[in-house]
Every structure is written in structure tokens, then in C-alpha cells.
N, C-alpha and C. Protein backbone atom coordinates (compact mmCIF):
# COMPACT_ATOMS: atom_id res chain seq x y z
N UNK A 1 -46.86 -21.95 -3.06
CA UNK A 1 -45.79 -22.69 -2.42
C UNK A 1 -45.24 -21.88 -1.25
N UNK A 2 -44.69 -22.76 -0.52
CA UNK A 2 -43.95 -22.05 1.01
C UNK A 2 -42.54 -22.07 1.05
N UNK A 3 -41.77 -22.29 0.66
CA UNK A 3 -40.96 -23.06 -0.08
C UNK A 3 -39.94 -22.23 1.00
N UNK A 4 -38.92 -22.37 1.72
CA UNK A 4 -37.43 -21.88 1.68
C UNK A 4 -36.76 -22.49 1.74
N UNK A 5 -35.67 -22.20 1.24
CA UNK A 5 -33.99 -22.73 0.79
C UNK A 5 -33.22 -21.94 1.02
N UNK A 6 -32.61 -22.66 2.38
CA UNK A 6 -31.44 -22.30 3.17
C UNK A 6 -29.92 -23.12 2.87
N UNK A 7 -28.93 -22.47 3.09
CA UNK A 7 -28.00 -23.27 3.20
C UNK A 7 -27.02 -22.46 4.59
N UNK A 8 -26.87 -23.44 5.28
CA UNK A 8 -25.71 -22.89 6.53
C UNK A 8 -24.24 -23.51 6.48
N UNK A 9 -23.49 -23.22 7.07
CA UNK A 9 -22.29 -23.15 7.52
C UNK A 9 -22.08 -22.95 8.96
N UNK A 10 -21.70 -24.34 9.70
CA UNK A 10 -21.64 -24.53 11.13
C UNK A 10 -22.76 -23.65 12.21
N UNK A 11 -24.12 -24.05 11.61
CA UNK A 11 -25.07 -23.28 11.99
C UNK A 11 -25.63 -21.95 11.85
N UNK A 12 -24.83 -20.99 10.73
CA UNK A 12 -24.98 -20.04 10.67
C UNK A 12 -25.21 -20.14 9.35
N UNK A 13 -26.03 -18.86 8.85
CA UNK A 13 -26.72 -18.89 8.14
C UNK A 13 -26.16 -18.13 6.81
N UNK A 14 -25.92 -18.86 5.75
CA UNK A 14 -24.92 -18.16 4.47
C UNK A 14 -26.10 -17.98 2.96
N UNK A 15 -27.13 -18.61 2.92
CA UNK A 15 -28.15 -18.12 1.94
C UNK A 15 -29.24 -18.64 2.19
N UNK A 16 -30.18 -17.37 2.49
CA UNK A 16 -31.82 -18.26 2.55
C UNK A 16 -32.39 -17.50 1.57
N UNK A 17 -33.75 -18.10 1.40
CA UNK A 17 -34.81 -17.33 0.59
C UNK A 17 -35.92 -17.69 0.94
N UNK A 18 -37.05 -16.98 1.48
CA UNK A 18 -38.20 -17.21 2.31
C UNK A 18 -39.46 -16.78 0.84
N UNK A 19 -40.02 -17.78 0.60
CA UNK A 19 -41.30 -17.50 -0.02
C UNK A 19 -42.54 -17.59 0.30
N UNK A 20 -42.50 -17.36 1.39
CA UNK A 20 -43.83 -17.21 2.38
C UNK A 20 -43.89 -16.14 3.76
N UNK A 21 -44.66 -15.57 4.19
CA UNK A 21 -44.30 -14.89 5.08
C UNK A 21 -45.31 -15.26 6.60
N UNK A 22 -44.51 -16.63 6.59
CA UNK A 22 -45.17 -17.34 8.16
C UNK A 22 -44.25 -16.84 9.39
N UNK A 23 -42.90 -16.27 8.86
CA UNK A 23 -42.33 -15.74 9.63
C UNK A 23 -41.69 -14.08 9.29
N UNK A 24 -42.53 -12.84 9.56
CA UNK A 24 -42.74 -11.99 9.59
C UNK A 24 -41.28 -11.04 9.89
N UNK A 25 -40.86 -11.31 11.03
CA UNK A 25 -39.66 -10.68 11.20
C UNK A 25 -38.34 -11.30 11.17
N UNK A 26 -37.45 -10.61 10.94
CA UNK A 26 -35.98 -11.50 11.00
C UNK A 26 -35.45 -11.93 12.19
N UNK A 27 -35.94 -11.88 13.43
CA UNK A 27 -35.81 -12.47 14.33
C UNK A 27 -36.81 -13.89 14.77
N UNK A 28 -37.83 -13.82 14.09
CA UNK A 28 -38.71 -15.17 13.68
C UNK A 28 -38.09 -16.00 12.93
N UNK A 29 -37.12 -15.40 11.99
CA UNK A 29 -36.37 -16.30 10.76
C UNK A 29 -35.67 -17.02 10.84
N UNK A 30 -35.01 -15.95 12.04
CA UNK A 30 -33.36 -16.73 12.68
C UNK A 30 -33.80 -17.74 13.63
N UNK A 31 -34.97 -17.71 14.51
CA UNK A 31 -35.49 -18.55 15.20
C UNK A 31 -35.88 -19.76 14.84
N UNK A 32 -36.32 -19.93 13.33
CA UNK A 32 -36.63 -21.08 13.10
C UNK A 32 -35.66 -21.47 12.25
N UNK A 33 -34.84 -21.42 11.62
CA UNK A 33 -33.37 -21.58 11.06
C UNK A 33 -32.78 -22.65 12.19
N UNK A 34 -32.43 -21.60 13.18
CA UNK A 34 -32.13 -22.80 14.11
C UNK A 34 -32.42 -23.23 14.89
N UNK A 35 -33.75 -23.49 15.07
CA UNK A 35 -34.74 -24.27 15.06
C UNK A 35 -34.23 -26.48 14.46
N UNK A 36 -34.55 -25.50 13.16
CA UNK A 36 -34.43 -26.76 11.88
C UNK A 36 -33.10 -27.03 12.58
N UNK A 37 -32.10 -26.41 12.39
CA UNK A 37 -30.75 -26.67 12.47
C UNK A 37 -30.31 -27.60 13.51
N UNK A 38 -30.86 -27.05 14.87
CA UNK A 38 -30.59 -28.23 16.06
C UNK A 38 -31.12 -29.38 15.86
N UNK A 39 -32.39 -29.28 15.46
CA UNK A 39 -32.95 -30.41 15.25
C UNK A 39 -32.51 -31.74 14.08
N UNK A 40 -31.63 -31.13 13.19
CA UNK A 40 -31.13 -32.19 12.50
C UNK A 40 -29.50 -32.15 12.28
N UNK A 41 -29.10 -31.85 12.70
CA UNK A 41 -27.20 -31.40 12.85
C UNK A 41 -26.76 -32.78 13.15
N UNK A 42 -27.79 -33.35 14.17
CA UNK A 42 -26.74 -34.72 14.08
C UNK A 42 -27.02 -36.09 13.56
N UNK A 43 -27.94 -35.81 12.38
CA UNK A 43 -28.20 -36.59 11.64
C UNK A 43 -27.17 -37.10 10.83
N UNK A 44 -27.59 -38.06 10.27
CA UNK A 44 -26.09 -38.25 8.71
C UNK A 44 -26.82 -38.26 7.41
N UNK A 45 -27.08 -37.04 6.77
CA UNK A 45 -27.97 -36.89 6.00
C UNK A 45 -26.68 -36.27 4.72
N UNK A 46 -25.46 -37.20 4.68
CA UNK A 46 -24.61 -37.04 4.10
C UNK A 46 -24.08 -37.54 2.55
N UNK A 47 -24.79 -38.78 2.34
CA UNK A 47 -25.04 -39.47 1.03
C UNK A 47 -26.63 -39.35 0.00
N UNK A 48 -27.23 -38.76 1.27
CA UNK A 48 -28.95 -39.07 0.51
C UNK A 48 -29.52 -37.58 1.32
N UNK A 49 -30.27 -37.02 0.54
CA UNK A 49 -31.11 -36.50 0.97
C UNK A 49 -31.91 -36.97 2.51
N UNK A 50 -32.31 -36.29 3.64
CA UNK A 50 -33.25 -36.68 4.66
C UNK A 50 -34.46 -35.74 4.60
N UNK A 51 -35.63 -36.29 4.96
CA UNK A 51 -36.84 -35.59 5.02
C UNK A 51 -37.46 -36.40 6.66
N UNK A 52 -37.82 -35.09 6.98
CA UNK A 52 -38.51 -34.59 8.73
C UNK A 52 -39.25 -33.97 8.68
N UNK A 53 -40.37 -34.23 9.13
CA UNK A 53 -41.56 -32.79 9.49
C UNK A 53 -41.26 -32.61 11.12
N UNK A 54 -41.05 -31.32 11.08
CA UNK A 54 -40.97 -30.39 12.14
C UNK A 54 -42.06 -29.56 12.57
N UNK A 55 -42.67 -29.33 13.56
CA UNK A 55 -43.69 -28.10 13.48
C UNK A 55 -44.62 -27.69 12.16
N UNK A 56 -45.03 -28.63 11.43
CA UNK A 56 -46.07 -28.45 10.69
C UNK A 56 -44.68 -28.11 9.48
N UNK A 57 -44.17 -28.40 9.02
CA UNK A 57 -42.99 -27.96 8.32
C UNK A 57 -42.27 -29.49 7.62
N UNK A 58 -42.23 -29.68 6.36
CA UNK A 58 -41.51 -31.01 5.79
C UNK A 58 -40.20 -30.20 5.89
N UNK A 59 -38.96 -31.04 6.10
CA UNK A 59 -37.94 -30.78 6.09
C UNK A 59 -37.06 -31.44 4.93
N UNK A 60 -36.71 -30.88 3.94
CA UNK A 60 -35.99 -31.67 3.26
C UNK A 60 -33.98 -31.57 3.33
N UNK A 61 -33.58 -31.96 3.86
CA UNK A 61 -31.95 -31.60 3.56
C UNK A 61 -30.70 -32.56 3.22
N UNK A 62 -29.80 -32.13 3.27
CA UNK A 62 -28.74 -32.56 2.98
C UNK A 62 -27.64 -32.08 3.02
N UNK A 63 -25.90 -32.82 3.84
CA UNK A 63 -25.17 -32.50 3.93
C UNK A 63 -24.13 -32.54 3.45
N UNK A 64 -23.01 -31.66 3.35
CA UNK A 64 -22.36 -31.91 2.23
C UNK A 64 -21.16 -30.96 3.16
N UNK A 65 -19.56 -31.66 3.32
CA UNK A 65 -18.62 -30.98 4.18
C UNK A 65 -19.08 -30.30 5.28
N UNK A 66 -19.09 -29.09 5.18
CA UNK A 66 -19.04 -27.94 6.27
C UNK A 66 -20.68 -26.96 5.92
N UNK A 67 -21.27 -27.73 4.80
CA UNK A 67 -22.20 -26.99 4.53
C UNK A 67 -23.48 -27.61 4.57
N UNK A 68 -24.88 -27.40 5.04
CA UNK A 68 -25.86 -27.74 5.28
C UNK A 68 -26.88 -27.40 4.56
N UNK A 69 -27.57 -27.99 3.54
CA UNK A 69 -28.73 -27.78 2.60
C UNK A 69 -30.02 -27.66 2.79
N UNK A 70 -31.18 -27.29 3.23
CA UNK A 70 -32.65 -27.37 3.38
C UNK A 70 -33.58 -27.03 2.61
N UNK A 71 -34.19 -26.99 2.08
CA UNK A 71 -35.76 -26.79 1.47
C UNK A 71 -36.48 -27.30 2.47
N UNK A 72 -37.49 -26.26 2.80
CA UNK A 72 -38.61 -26.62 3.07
C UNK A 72 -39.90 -25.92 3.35
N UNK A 73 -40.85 -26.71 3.18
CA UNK A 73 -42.29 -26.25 3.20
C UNK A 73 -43.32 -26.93 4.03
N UNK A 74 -44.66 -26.14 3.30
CA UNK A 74 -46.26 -26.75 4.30
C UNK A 74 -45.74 -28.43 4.47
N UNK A 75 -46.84 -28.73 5.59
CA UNK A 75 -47.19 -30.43 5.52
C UNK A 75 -48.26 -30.65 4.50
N UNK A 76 -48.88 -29.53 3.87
CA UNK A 76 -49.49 -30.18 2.52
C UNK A 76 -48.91 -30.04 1.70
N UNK A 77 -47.25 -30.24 1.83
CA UNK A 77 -46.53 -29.48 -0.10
C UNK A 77 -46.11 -31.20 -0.33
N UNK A 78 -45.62 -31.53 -1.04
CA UNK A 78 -45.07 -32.93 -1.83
C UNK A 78 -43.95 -33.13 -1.47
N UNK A 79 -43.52 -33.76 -1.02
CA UNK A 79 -41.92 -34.16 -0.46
C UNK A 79 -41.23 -34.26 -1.41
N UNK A 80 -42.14 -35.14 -2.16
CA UNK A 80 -40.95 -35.54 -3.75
C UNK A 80 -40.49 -34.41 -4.48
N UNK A 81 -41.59 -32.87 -4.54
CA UNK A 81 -41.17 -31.84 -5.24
C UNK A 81 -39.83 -31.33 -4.50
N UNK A 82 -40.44 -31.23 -3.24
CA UNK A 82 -39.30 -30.57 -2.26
C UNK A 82 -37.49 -31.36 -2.82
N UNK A 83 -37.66 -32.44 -2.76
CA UNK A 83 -36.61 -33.17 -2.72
C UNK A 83 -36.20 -32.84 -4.20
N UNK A 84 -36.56 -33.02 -4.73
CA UNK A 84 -36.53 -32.76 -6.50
C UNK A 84 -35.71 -31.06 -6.19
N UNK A 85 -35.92 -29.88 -5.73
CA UNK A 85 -36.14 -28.76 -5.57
C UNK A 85 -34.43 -28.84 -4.72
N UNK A 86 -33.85 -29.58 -3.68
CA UNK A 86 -33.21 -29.49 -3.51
C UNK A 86 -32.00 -30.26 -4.25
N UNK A 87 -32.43 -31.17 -4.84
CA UNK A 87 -31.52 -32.45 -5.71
C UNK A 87 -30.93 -31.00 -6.49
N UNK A 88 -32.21 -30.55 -7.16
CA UNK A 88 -31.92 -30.01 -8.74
C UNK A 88 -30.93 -28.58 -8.18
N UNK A 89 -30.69 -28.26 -6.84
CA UNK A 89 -30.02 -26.76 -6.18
C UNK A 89 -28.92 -27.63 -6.00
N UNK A 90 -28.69 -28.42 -5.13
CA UNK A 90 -27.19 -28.97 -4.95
C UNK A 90 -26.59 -29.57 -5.80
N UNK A 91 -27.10 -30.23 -6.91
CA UNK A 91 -26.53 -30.57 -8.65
C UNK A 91 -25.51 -29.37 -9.54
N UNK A 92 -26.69 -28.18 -8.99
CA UNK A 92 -26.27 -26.81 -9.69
C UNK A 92 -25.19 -26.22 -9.05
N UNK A 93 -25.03 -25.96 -7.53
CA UNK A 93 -24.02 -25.70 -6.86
C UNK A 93 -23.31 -26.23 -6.92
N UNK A 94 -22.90 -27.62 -7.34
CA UNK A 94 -21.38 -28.51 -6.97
C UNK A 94 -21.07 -28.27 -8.62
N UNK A 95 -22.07 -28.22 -9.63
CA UNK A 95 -20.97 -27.61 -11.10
C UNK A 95 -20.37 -26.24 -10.83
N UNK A 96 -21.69 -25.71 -10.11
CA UNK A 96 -21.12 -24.18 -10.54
C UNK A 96 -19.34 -24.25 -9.47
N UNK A 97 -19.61 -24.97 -8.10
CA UNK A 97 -18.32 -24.68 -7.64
C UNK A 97 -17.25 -25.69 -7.99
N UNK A 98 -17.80 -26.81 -8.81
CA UNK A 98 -16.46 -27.31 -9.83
C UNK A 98 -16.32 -28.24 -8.76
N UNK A 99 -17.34 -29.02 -8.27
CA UNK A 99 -17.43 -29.84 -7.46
C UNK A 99 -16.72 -29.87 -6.09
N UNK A 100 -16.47 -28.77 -5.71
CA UNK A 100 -15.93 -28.19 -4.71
C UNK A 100 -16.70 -27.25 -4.00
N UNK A 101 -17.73 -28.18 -3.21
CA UNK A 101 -18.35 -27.80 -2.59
C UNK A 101 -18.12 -27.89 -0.82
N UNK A 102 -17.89 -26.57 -0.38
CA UNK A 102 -17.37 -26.26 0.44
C UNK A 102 -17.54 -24.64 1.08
N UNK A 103 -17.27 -24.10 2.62
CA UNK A 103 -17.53 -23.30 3.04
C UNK A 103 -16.92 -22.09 2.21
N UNK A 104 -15.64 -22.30 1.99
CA UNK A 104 -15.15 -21.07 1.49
C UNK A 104 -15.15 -21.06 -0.18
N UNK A 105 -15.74 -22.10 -0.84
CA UNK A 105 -16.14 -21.76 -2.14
C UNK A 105 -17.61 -20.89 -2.38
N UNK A 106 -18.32 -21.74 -1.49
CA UNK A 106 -19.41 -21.39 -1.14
C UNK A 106 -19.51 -19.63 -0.89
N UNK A 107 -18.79 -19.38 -0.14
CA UNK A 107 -18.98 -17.88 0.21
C UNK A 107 -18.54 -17.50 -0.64
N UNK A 108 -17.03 -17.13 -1.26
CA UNK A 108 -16.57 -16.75 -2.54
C UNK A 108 -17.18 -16.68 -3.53
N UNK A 109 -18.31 -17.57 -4.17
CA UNK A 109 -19.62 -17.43 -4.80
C UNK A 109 -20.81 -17.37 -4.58
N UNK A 110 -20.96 -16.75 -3.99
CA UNK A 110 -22.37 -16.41 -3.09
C UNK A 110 -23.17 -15.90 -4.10
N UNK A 111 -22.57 -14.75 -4.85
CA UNK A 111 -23.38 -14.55 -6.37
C UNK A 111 -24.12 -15.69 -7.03
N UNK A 112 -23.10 -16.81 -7.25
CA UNK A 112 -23.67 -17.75 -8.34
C UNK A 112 -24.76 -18.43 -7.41
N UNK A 113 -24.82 -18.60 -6.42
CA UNK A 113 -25.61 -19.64 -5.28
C UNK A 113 -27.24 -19.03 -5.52
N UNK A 114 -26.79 -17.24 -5.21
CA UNK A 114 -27.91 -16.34 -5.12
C UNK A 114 -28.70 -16.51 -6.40
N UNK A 115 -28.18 -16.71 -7.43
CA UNK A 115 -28.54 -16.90 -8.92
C UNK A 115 -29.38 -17.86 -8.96
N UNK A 116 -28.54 -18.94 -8.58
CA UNK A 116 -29.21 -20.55 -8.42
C UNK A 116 -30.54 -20.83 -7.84
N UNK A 117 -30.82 -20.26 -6.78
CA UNK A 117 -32.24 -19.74 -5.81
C UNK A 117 -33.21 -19.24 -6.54
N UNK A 118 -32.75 -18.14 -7.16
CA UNK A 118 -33.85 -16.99 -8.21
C UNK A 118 -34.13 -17.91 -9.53
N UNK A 119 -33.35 -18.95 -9.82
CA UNK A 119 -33.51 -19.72 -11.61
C UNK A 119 -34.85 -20.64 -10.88
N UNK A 120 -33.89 -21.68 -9.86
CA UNK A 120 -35.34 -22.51 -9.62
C UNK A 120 -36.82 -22.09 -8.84
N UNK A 121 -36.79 -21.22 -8.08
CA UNK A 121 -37.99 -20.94 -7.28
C UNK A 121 -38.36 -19.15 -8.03
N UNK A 122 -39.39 -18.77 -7.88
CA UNK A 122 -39.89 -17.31 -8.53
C UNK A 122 -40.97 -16.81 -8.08
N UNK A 123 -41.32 -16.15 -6.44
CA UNK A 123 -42.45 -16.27 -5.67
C UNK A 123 -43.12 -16.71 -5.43
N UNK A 124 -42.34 -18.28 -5.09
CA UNK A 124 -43.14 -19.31 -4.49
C UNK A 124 -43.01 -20.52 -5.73
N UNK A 125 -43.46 -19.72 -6.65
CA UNK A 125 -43.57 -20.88 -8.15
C UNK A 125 -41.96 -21.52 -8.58
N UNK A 126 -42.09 -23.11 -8.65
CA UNK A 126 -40.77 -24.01 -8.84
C UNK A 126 -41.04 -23.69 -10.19
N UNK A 127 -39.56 -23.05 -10.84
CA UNK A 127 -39.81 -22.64 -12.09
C UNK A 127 -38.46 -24.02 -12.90
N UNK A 128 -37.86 -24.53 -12.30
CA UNK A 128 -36.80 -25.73 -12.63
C UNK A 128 -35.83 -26.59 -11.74
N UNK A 129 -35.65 -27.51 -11.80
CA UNK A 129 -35.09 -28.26 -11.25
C UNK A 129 -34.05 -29.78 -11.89
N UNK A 130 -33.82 -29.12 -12.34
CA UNK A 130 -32.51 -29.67 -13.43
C UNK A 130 -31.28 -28.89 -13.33
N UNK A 131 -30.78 -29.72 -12.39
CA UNK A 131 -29.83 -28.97 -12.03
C UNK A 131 -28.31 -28.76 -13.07
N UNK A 132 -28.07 -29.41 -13.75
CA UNK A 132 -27.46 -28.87 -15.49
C UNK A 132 -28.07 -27.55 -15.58
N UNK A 133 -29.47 -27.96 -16.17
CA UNK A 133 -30.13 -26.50 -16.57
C UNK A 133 -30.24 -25.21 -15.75
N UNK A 134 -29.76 -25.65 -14.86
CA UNK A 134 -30.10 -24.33 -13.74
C UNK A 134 -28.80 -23.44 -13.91
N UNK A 135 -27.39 -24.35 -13.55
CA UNK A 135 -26.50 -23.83 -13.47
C UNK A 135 -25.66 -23.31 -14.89
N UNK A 136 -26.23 -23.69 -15.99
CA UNK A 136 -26.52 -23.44 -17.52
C UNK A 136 -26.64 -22.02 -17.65
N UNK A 137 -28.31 -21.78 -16.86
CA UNK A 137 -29.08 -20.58 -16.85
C UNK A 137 -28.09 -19.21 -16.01
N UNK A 138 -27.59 -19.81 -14.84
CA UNK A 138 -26.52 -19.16 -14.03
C UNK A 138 -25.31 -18.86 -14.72
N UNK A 139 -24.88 -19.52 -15.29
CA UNK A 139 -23.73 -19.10 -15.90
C UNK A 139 -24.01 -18.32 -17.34
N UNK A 140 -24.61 -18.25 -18.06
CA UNK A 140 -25.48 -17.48 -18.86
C UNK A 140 -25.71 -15.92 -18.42
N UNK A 141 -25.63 -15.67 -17.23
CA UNK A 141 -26.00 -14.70 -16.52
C UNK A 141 -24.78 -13.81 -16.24
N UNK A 142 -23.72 -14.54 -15.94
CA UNK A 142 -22.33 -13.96 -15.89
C UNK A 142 -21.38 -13.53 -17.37
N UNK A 143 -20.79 -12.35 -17.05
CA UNK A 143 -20.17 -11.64 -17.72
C UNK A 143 -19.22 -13.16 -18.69
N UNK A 144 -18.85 -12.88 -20.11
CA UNK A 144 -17.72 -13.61 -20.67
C UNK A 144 -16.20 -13.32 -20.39
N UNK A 145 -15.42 -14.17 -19.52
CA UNK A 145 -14.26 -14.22 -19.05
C UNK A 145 -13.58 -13.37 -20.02
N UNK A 146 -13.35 -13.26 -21.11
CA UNK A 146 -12.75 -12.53 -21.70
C UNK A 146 -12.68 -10.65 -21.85
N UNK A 147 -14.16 -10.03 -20.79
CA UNK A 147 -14.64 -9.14 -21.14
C UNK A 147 -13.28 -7.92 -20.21
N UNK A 148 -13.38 -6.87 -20.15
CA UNK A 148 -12.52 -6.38 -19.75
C UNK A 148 -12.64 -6.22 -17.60
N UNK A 149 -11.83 -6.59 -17.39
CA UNK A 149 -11.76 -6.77 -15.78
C UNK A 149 -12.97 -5.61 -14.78
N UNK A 150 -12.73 -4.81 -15.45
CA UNK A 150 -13.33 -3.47 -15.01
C UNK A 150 -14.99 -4.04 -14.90
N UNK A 151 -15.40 -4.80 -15.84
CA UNK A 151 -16.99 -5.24 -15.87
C UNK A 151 -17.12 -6.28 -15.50
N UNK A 152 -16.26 -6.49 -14.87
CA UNK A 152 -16.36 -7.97 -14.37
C UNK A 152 -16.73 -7.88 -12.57
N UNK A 153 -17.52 -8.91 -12.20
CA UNK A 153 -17.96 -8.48 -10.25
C UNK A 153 -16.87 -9.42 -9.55
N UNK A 154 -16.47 -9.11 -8.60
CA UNK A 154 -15.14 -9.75 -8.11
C UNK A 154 -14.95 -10.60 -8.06
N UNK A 155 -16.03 -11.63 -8.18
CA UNK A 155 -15.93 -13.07 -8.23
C UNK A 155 -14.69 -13.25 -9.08
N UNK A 156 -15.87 -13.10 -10.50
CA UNK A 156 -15.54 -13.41 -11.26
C UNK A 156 -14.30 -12.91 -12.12
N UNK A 157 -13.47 -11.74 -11.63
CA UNK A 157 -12.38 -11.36 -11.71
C UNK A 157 -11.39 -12.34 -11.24
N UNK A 158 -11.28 -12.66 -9.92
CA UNK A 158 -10.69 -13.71 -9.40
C UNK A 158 -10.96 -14.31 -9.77
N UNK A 159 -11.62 -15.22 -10.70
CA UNK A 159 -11.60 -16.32 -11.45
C UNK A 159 -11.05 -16.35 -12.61
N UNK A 160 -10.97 -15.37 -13.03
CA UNK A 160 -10.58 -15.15 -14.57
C UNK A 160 -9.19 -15.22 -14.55
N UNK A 161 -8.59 -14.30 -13.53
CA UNK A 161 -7.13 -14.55 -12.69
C UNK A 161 -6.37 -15.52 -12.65
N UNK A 162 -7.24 -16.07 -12.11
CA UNK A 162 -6.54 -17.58 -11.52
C UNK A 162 -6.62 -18.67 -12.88
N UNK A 163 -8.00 -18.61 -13.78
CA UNK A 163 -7.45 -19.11 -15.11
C UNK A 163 -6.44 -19.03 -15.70
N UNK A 164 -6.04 -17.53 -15.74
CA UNK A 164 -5.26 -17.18 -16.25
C UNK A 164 -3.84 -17.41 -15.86
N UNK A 165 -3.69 -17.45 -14.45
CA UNK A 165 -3.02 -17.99 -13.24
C UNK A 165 -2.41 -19.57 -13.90
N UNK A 166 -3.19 -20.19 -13.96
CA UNK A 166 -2.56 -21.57 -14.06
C UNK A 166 -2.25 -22.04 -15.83
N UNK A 167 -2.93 -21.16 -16.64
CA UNK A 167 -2.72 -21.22 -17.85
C UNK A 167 -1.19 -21.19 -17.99
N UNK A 168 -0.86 -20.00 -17.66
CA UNK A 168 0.85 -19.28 -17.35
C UNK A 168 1.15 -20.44 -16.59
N UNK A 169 0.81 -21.22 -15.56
CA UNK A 169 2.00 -22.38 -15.26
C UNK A 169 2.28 -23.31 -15.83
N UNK A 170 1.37 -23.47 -16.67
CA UNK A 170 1.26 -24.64 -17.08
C UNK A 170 1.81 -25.01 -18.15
N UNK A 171 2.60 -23.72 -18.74
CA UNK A 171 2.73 -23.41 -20.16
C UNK A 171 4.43 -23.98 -20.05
């Protein structure tokens, strides 16, 4: 598989993962990033998934607020996997961010996103796409809120916080 899955933020680039090496250097990367990017920014690929072949390249994406979704691969890979591949990543991202999917959730969990990438794809090989199960597998991975702050990665400190945060108001 060729597979990468990008996601941007007003054209810039907040998580990729390249499983192929058609583009060699990181200035090839950034080149075709936005590449893809101009080329579909003013689409409305806002309710449904859109698929484009670009330069020998299926494009699969989707938009969502301030944030921009892609998978993509060869013109001999399956669209339907592709699409499946991104369904089952943006399913997983809007639980993991509590359906608050957005630039600055997005960055604030960049951990869990990074997680999300490594569950479904695994050098090239689509290892799931169920996006429940993915973000299941992701959260599985993170420390138990209860554990002591000190072992906890900042995210998830600030989260535990702010549970804790509104527990106390609410009381």
C-alpha cells in the first residue's frame, strides 16, 4: 500500500504519515501536501467524503471546520478501501475529541490522532477501520485517569483536570 494520511489546518500541515517513499525528501512532501491542498480547498467536501485523482494519486478527503482530512494512494489502490480508511480515522477522531472536532482540539491531542494513524495503517498494511474500534484501541493505550498526575502526558493531565474541574462545579 501507498497509503498517506494527512490532516491540515488552513493549509498547513498538523499530522501526516507517509507509507511509501515516492517522495524522498521533506521538501518533496511539503510540495505535494500542497499540491493536494490547492487543488481541493475549494471544494465542499463537507458532508461526504470527495475522491480526485491527481497526478497518478486517488485522493480521498474530507472536511470538517477548520480541519482538512486526506488519505491517499496509487491509481491502482481501491477507492472504496481508501474511503473506508478515512471514514474509519475521522469516526475515531470525532469520539476521541468528543465530537469536537476542531483546530485547537485537534492540536491539544495530537497524541491521540498520532495513535489513531499507527492502530489503522502499519507499513503500508490497513490493519482496521472501525472507527469505534480504533479509538477503543487508542484509548486503551492511555494512562487510567485516576493514575497519579506525575505519569500522566500533558494531555491527558489537562484532561483529568478539567474532569475534575467540572465535577467540583457541578456538585
Amino acid at each position: 500500500m501507498e497509503e498517506k494520511l494527512l490532516i491540515f489546518v488552513q493549509g498547513k500541515r498538523v499530522a501526516v504519515k507517509y507509507y511509501s517513499d515516492d517522495w524522498p525528501t521533506n521538501n518533496a512532501k511539503l510540495a505535494f501536501e500542497k499540491f493536494v491542498f490547492t487543488k481541493t480547498v475549494k471544494t465542499n467536501a463537507r458532508t461526504e467524503a470527495e475522491v480526485t485523482l491527481l497526478e497518478n494519486n486517488i485522493i480521498i478527503y474530507k472536511f470538517v471546520q477548520d480541519l482538512h482530512f486526506f488519505v491517499t494512494g496509487g491509481e491502482d489502490e481501491n477507492e472504496l478501501i481508501l474511503a473506508s480508511v478515512l471514514q474509519g480515522f475521522f469516526d475515531a477522531v470525532t469520539l476521541l475529541l468528543r465530537s469536537n472536532v476542531d483546530k485547537r482540539e485537534a492540536l491539544e491531542n495530537l497524541d491521540l490522532i498520532l495513535l489513531c494513524l499507527d492502530e489503522i495503517v502499519d507499513g503500508g498494511m490497513i490493519l482496521e477501520t472501525n472507527g469505534p474500534l480504533i479509538a477503543e484501541k487508542v484509548t486503551s493505550h492511555s494512562l487510567d485517569a485516576d493514575a497519579p498526575l506525575s505519569e500522566q502526558t500533558l494531555t491527558q493531565a489537562w484532561a483529568t483536570a478539567r474532569e475534575h474541574l467540572t465535577r467540583t462545579l457541578l456538585k
